[in-house]
N, C-alpha and C. Protein backbone atom coordinates (compact mmCIF):
# COMPACT_ATOMS: atom_id res chain seq x y z
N UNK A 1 91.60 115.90 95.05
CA UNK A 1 91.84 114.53 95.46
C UNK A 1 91.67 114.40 96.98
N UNK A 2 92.20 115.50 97.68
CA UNK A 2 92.02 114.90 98.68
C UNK A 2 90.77 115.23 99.64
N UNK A 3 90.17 116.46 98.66
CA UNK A 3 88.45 116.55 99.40
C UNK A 3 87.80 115.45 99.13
N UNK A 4 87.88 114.67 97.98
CA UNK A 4 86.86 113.21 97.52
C UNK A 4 87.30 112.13 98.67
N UNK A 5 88.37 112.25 98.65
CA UNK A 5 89.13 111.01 99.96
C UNK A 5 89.05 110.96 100.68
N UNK A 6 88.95 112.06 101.55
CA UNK A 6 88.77 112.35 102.79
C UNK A 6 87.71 112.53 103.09
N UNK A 7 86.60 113.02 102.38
CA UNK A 7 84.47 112.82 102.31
C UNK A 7 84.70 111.07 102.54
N UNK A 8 84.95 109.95 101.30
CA UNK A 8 84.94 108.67 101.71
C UNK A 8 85.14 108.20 102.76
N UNK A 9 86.50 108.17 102.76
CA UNK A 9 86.76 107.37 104.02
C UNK A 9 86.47 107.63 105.31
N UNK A 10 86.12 109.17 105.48
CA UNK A 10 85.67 109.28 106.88
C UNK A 10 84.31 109.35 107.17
N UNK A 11 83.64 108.97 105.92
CA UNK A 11 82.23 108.48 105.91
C UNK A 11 82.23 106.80 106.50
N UNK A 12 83.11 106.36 105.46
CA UNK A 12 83.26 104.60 105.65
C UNK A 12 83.06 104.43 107.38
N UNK A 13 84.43 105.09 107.59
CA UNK A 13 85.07 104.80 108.85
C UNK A 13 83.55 105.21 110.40
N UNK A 14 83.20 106.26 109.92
CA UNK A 14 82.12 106.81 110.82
C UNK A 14 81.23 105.98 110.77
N UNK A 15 80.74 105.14 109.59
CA UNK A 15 79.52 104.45 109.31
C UNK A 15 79.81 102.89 109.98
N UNK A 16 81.29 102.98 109.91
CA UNK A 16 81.97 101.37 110.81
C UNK A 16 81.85 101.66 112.22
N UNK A 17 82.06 102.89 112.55
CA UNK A 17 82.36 103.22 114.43
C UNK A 17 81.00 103.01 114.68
N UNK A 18 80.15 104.00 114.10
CA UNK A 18 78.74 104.19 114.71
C UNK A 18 77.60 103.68 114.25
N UNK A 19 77.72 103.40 112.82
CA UNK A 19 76.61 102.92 112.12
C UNK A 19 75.66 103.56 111.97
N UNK A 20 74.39 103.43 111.61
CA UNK A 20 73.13 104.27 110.50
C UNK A 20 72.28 105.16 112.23
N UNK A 21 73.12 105.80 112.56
CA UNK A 21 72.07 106.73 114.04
C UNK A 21 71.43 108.17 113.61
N UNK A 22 71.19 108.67 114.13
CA UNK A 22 69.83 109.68 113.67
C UNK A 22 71.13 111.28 113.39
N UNK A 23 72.33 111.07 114.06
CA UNK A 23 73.20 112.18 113.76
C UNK A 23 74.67 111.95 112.74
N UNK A 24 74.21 110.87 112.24
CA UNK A 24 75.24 110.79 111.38
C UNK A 24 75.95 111.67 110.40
N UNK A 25 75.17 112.93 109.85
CA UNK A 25 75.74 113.71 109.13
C UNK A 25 76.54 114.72 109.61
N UNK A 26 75.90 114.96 111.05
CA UNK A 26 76.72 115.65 111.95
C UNK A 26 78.25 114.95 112.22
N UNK A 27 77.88 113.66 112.36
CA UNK A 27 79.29 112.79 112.94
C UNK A 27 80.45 112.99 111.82
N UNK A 28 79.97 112.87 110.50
CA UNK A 28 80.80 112.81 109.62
C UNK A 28 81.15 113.75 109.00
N UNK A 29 80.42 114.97 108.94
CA UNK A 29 81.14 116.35 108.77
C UNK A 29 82.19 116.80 109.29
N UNK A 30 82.08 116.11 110.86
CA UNK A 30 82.68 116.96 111.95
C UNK A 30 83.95 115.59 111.60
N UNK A 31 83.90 114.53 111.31
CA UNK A 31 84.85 113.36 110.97
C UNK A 31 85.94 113.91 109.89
N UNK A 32 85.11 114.22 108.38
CA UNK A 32 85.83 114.66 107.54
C UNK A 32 86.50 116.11 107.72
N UNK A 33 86.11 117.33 108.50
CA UNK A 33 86.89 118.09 108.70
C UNK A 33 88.05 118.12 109.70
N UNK A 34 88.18 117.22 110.48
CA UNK A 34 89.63 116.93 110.76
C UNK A 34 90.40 115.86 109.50
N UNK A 35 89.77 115.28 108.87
CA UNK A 35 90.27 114.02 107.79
C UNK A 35 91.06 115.13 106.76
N UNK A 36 90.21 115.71 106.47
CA UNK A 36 90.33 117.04 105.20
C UNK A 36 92.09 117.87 105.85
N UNK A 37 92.14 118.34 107.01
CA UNK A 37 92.97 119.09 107.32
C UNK A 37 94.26 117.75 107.91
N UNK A 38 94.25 116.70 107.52
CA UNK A 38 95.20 115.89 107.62
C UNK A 38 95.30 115.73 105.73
N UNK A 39 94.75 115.31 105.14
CA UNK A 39 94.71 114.87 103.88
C UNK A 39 95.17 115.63 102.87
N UNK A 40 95.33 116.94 102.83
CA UNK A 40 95.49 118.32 102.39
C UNK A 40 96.85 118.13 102.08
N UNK A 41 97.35 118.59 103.13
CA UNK A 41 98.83 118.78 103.41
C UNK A 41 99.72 117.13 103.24
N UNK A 42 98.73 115.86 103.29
CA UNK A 42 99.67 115.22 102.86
C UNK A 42 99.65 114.97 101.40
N UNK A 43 98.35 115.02 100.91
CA UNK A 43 98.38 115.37 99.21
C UNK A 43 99.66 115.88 98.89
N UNK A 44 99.99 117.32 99.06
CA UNK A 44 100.49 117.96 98.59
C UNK A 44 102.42 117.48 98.79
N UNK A 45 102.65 116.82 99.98
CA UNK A 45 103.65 116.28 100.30
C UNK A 45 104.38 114.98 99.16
N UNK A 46 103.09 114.31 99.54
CA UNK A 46 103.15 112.80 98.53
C UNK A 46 102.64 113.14 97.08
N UNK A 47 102.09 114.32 96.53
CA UNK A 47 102.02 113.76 94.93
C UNK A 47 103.21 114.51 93.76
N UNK A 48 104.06 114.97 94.49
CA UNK A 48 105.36 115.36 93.50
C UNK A 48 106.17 113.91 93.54
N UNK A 49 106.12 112.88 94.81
CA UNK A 49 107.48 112.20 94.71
C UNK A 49 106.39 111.18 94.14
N UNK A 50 104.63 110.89 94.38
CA UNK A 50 104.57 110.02 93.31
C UNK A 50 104.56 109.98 91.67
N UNK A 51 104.57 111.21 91.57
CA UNK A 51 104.71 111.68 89.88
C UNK A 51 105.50 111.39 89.69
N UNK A 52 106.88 111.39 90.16
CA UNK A 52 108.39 111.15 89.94
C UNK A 52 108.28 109.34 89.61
N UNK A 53 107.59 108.84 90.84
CA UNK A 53 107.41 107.19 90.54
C UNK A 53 107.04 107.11 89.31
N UNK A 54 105.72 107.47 89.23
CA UNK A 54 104.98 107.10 87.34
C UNK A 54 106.00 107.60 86.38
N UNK A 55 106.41 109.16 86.48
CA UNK A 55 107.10 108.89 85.27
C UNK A 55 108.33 107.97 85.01
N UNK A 56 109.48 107.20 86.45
CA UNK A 56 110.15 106.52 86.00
C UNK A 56 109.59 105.24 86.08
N UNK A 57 108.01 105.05 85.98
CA UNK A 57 108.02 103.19 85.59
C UNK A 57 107.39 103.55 83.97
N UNK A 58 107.02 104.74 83.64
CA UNK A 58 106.34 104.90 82.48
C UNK A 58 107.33 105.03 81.25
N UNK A 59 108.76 105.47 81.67
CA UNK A 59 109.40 106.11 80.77
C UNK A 59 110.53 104.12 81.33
């Protein structure tokens, strides 16, 4: 989850700052590997207490 999320949005976000330039893949590699090493660790933070949410609106 949070390698797919963090590829997106710091594509989005790079493609909003800088738009279509000749180093863009560079920009956004180097974008998503700080995104990735934020996104990681909060995955792992936030998806026990949201499981806890679903199962008490599910149950």
């Amino acid at each position: 989850m949070a390698l797919f999320m963090s590829s997106i949005m710091s594509l989005v976000i790079t493609l909003l700052n800088v738009g279509f330039i000749d180093n863009i893949i560079s920009l956004w590699l180097q974008a998503w590997g700080y995104a990735f090493c934020v996104a990681f660790p909060a995955v792992l933070l936030v998806a026990p207490i949201v499981r806890k949410i679903v199962a008490l609106l599910i149950n």
